[in-house]
Protein backbone atom coordinates (compact mmCIF):
# COMPACT_ATOMS: atom_id res chain seq x y z
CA UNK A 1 75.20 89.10 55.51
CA UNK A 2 71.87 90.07 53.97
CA UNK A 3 71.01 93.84 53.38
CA UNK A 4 67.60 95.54 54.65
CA UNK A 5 65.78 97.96 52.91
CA UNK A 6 64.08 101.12 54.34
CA UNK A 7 62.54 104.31 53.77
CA UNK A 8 63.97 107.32 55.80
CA UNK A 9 63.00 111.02 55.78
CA UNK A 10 65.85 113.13 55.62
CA UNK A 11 66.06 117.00 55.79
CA UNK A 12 68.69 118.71 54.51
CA UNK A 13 69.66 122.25 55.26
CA UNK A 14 71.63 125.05 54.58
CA UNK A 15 73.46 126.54 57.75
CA UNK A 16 76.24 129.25 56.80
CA UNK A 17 78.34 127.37 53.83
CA UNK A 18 77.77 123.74 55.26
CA UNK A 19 75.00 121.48 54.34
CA UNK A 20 73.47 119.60 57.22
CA UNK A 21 71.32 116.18 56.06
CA UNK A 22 69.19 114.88 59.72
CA UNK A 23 66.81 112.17 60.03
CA UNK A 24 64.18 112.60 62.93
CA UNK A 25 63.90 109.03 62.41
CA UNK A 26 67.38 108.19 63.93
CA UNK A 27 68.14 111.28 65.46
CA UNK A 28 71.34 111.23 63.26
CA UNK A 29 73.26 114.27 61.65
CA UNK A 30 75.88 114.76 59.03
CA UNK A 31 77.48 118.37 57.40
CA UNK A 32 79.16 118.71 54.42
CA UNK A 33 80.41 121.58 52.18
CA UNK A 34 77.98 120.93 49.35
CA UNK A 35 74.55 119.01 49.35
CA UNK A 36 75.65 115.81 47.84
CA UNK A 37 78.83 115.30 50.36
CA UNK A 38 76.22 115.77 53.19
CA UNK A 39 73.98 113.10 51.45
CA UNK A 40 77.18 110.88 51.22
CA UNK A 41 78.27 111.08 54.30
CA UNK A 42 74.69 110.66 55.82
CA UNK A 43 74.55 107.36 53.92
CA UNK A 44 77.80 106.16 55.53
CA UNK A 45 76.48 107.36 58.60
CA UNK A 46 73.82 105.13 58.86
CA UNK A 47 75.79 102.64 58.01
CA UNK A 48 78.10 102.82 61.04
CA UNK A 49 74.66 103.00 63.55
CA UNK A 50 73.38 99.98 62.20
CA UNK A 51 76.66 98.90 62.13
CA UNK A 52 77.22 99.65 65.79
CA UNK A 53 73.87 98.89 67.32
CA UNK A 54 74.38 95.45 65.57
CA UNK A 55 77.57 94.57 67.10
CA UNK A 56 76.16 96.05 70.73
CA UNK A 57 73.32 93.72 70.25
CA UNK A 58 71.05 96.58 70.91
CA UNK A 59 69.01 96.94 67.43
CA UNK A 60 65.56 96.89 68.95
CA UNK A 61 65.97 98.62 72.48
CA UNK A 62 67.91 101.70 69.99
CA UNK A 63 65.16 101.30 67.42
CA UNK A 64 62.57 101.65 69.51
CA UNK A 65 63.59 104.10 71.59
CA UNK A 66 63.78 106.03 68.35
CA UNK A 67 59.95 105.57 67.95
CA UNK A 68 60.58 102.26 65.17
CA UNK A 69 57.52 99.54 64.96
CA UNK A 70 58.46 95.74 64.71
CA UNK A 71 56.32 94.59 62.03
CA UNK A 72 56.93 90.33 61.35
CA UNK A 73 60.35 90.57 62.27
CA UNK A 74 61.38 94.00 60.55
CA UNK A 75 61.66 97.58 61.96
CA UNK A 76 59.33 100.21 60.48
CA UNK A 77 61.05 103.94 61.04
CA UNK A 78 58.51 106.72 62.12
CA UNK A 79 57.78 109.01 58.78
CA UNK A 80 57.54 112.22 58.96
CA UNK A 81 54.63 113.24 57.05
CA UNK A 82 54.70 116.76 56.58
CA UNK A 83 56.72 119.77 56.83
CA UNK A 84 56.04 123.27 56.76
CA UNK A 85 57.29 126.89 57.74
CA UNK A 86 55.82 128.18 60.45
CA UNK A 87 56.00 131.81 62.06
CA UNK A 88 56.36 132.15 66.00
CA UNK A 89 56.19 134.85 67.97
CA UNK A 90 58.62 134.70 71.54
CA UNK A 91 59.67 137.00 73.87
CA UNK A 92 63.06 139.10 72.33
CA UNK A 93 65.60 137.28 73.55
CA UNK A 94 68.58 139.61 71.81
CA UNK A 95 69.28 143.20 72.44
């Protein structure tokens, strides 16, 4: 079987001592205990949904609910395009 080829953003941040890599574009999360193992096991995550959706004959209903384009017969993901730190102000919710 052919492979496809795609762009996805992935975040990756720092929570405690774990890593966490997450891609708004699946809505698909992976920890490890350094950056790279949560970048390796995100990779091998994907591969299992596309692996799974495949087999459930689902791609395009999952891909699409996931905000994907069909473009000629391939699936554009959503891209984030841009990130920032912003400050909030909510009621105190801790004592």
């Amino acid at each position: 079987m052919g492979k496809v080829q795609f762009a996805l953003s992935v975040i990756v941040i720092k929570e405690g001592d774990s890593f966490i890599a997450y891609s708004p574009a699946l809505d698909l999360s992976t920890a490890g205990e350094t950056y790279a193992e949560a970048k390796k096991r995100f990779e091998e995550a994907v591969g299992i949904f596309f692996e799974e959706i495949s087999q459930k004959n689902t791609v395009d209903k999952a891909l699409t609910e996931l905000g994907w384009q069909k473009q000629n017969n391939e699936y554009l993901p959503p891209m984030v395009v841009g990130s920032q730190t912003e400050n909030f102000s909510v009621p105190r919710f801790v004592n």
